[in-house]
C-alpha atoms as a PDB file:
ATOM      1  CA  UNK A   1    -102.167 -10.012 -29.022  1.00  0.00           C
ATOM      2  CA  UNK A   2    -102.809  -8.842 -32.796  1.00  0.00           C
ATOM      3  CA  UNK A   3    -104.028  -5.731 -32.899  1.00  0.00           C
ATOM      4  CA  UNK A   4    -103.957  -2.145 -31.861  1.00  0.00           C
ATOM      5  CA  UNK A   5    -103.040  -1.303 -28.481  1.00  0.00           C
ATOM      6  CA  UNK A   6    -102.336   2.196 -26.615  1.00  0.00           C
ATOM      7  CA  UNK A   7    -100.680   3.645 -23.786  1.00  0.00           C
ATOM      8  CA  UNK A   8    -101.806   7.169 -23.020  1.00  0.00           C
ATOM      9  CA  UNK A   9    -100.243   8.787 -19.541  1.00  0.00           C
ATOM     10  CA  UNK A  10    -102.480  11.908 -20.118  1.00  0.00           C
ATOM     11  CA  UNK A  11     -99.466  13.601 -19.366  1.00  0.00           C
ATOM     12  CA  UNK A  12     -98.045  14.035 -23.303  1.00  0.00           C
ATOM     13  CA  UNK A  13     -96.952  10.770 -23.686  1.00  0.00           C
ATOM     14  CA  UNK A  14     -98.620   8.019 -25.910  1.00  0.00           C
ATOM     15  CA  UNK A  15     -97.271   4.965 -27.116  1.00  0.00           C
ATOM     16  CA  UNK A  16     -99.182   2.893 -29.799  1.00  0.00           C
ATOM     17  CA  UNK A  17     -98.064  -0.401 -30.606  1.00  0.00           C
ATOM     18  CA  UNK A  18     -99.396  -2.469 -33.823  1.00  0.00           C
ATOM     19  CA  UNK A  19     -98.776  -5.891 -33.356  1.00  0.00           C
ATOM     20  CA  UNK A  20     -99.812  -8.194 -36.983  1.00  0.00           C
ATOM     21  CA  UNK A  21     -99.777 -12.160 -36.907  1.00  0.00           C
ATOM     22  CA  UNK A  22     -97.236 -13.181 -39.740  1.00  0.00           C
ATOM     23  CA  UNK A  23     -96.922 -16.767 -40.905  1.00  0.00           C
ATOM     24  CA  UNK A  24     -94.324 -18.560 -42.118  1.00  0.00           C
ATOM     25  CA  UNK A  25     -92.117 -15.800 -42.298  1.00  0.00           C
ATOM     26  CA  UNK A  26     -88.898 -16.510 -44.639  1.00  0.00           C
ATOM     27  CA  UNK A  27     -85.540 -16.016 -41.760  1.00  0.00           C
ATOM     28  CA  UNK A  28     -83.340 -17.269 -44.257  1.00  0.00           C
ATOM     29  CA  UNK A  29     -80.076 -20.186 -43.750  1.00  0.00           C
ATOM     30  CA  UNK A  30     -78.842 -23.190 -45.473  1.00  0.00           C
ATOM     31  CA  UNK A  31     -81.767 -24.808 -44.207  1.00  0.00           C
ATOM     32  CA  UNK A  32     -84.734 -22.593 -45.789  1.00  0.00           C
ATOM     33  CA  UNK A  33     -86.292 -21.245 -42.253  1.00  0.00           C
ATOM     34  CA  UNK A  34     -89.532 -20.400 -41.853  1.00  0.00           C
ATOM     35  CA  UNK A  35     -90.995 -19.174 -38.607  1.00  0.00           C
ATOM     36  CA  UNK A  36     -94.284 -17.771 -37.301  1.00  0.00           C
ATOM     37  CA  UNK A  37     -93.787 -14.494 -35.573  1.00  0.00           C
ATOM     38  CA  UNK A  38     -95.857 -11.093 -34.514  1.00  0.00           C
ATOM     39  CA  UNK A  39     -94.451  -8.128 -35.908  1.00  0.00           C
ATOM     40  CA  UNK A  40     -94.613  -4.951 -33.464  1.00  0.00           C
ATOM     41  CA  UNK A  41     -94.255  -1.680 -34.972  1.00  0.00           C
ATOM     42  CA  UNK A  42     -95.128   1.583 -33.087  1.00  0.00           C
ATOM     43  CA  UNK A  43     -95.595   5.463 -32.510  1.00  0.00           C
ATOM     44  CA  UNK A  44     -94.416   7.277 -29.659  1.00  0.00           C
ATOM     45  CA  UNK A  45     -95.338  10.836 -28.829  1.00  0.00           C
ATOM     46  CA  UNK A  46     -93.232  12.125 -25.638  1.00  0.00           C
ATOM     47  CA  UNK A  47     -94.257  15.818 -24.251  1.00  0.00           C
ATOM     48  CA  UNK A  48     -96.663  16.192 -27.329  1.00  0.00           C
ATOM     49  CA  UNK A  49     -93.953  15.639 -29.845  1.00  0.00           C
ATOM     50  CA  UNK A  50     -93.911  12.713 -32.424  1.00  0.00           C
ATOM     51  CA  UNK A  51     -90.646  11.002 -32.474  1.00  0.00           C
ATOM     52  CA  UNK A  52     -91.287   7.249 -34.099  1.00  0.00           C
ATOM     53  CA  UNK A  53     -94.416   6.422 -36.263  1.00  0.00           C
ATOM     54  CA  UNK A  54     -93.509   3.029 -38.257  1.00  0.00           C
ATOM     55  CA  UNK A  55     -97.374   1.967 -37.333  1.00  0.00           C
ATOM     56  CA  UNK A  56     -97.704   1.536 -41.549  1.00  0.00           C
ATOM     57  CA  UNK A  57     -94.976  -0.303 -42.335  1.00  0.00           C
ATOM     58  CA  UNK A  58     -95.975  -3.062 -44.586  1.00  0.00           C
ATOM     59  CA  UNK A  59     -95.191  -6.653 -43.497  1.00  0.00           C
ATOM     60  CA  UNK A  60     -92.300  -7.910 -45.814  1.00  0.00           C
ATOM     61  CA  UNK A  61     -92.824 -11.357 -47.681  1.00  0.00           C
ATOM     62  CA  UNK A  62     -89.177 -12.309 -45.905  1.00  0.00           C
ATOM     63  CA  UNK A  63     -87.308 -10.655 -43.191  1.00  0.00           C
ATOM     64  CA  UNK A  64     -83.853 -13.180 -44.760  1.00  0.00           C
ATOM     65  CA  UNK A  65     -80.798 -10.897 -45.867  1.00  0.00           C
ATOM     66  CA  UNK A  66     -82.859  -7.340 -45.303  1.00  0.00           C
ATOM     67  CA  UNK A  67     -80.249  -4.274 -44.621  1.00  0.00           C
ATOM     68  CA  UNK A  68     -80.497  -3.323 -40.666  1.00  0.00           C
ATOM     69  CA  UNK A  69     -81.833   0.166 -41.452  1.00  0.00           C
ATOM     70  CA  UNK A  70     -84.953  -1.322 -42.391  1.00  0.00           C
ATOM     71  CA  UNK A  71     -84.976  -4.588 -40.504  1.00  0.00           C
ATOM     72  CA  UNK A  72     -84.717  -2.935 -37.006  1.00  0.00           C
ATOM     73  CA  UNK A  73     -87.278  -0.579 -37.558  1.00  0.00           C
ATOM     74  CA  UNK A  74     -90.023  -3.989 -36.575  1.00  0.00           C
ATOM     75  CA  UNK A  75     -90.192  -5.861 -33.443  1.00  0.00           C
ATOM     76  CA  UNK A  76     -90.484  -9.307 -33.724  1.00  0.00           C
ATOM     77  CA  UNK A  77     -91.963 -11.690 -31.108  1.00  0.00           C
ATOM     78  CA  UNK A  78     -92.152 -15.244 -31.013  1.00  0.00           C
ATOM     79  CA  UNK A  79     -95.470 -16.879 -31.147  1.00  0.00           C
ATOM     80  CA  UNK A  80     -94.972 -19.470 -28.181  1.00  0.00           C
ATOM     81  CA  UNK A  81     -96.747 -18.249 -25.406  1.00  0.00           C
ATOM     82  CA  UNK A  82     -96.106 -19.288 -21.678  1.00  0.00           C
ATOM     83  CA  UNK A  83     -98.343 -17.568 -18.957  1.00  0.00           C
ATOM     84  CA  UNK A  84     -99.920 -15.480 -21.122  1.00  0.00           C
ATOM     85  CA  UNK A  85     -96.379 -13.955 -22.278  1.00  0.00           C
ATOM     86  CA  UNK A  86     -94.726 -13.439 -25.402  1.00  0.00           C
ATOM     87  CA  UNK A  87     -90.973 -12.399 -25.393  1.00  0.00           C
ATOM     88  CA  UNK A  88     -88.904 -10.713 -28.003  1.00  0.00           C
ATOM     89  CA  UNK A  89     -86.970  -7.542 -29.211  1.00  0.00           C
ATOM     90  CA  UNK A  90     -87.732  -4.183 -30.782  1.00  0.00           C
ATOM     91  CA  UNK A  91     -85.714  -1.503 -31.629  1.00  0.00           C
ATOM     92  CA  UNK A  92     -85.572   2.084 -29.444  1.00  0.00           C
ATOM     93  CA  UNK A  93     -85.560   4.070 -32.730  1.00  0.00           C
ATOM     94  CA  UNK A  94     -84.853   7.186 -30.955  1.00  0.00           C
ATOM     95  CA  UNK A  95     -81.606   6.145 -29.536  1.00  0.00           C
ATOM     96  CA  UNK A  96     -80.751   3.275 -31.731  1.00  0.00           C
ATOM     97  CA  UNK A  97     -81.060   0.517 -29.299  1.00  0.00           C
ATOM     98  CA  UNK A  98     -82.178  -2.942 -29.687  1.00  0.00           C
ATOM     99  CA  UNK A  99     -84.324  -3.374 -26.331  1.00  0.00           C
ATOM    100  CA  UNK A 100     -85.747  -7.058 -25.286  1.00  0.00           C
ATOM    101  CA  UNK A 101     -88.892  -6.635 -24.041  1.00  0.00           C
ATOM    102  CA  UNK A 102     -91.943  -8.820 -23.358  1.00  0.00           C
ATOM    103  CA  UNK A 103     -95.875  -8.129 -23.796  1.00  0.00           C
ATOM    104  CA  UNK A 104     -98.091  -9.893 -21.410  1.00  0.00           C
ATOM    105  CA  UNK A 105    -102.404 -10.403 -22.051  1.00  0.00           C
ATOM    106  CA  UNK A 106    -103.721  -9.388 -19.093  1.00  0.00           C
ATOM    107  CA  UNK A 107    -107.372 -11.248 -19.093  1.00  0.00           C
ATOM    108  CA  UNK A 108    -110.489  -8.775 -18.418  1.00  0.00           C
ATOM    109  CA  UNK A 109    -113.473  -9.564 -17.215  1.00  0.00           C
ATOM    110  CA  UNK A 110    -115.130  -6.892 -19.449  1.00  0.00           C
ATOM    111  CA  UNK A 111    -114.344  -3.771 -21.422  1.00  0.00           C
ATOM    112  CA  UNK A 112    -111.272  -3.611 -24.108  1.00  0.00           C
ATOM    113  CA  UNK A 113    -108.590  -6.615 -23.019  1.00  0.00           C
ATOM    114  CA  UNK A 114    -105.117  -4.990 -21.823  1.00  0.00           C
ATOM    115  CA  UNK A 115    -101.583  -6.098 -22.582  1.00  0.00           C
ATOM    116  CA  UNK A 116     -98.595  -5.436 -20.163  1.00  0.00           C
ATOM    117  CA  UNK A 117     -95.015  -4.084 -21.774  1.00  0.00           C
ATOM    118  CA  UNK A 118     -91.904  -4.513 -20.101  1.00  0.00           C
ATOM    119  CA  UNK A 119     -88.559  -4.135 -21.409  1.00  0.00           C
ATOM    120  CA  UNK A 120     -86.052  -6.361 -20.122  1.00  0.00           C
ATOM    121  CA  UNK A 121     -83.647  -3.548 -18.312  1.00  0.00           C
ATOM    122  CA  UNK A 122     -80.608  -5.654 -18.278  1.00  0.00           C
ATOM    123  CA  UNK A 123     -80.910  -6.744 -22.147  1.00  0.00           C
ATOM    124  CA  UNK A 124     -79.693  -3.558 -24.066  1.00  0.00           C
ATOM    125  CA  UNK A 125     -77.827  -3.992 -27.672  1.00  0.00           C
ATOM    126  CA  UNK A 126     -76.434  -0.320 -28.310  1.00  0.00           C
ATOM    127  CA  UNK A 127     -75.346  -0.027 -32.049  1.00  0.00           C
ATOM    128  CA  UNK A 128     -73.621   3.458 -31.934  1.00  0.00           C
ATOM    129  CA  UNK A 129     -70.193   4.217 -30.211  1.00  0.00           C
ATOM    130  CA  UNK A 130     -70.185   5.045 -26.803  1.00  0.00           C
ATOM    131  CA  UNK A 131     -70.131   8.758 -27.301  1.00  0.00           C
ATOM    132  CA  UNK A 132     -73.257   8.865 -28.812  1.00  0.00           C
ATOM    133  CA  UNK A 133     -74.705   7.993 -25.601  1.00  0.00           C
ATOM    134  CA  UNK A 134     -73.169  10.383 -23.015  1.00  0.00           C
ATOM    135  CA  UNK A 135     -75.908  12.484 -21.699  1.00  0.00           C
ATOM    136  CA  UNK A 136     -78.836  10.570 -23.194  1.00  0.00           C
ATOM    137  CA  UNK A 137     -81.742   8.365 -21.205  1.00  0.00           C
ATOM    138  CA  UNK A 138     -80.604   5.166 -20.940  1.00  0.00           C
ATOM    139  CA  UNK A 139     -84.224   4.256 -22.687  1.00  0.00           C
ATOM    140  CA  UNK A 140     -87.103   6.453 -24.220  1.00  0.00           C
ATOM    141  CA  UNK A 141     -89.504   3.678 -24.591  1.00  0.00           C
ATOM    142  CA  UNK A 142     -92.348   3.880 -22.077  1.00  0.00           C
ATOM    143  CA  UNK A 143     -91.602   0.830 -19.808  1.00  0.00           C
ATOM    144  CA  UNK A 144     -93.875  -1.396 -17.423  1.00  0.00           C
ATOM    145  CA  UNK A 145     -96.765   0.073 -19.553  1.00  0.00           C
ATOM    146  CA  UNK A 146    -100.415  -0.975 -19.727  1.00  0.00           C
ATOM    147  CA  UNK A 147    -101.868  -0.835 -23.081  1.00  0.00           C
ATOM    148  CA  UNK A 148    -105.384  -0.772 -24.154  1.00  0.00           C
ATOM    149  CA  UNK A 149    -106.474  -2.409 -27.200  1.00  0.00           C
ATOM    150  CA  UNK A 150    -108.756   0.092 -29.803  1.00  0.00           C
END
């Protein structure tokens, strides 16, 4: 999963995802949690226009008591992996939505391996009031996606 991976439709659209291994990640609580976790940030273009590039964000030593503006702006993804899937959330920084999603590793017998991402169309956390929304895509995010690593 760690890596680069893009989606390229040929079309105008590309979605790059940047997914980085992060170890004992600080999560904060009475009880001093630490987790392992991949962070996912990306860069969408959509008709040949940037909208998101987060790709350089830097991976913070804890993720514990950080203000939403800066928190959302990384996906995180738990590191237990059933059936070659890893679940989690990222944020739809165009239209402010925290989207569950999952990334699957789709084996290859040769060439550059290939990941899978689906967002979970049911599973939709919108954090501005319902006006903000009228006449807006219910999601920007390329879904049901193959990737290819680079």
């Amino acid at each position: 999963y760690i890596g680069t991976w893009v989606y390229d439709d040929g079309n105008g659209t590309v979605f790059t995802l940047n997914l980085r291994k992060v170890e004992l990640i600080y999560t904060g609580g009475t009880n001093y949690s630490y987790s392992d976790e991949i962070i996912l940030t990306y860069k969408l273009i959509k008709n040949h226009e940037l909208l998101v590039d987060n790709l350089s964000l830097p991976i913070l030593p804890s993720f514990a008591n950080i203000p939403d503006e800066i928190g959302l702006k990384y996906g995180y993804y738990g590191l237990s992996v059933a059936d070659n899937t890893i679940d989690g959330f990222m944020t739809d920084l165009t239209l402010d939505i925290i989207r569950t999603s999952e990334i699957k590793y789709l084996p290859q017998p040769s060439g550059n391996p290939k990941i899978k991402f689906s967002i979970f169309s049911a599973s939709a956390s919108r954090r501005q009031p319902k006006e903000f929304y009228v006449g807006k895509p219910h999601s920007i995010l390329p879904n049901n996606v193959i990737l290819t690593k680079i």
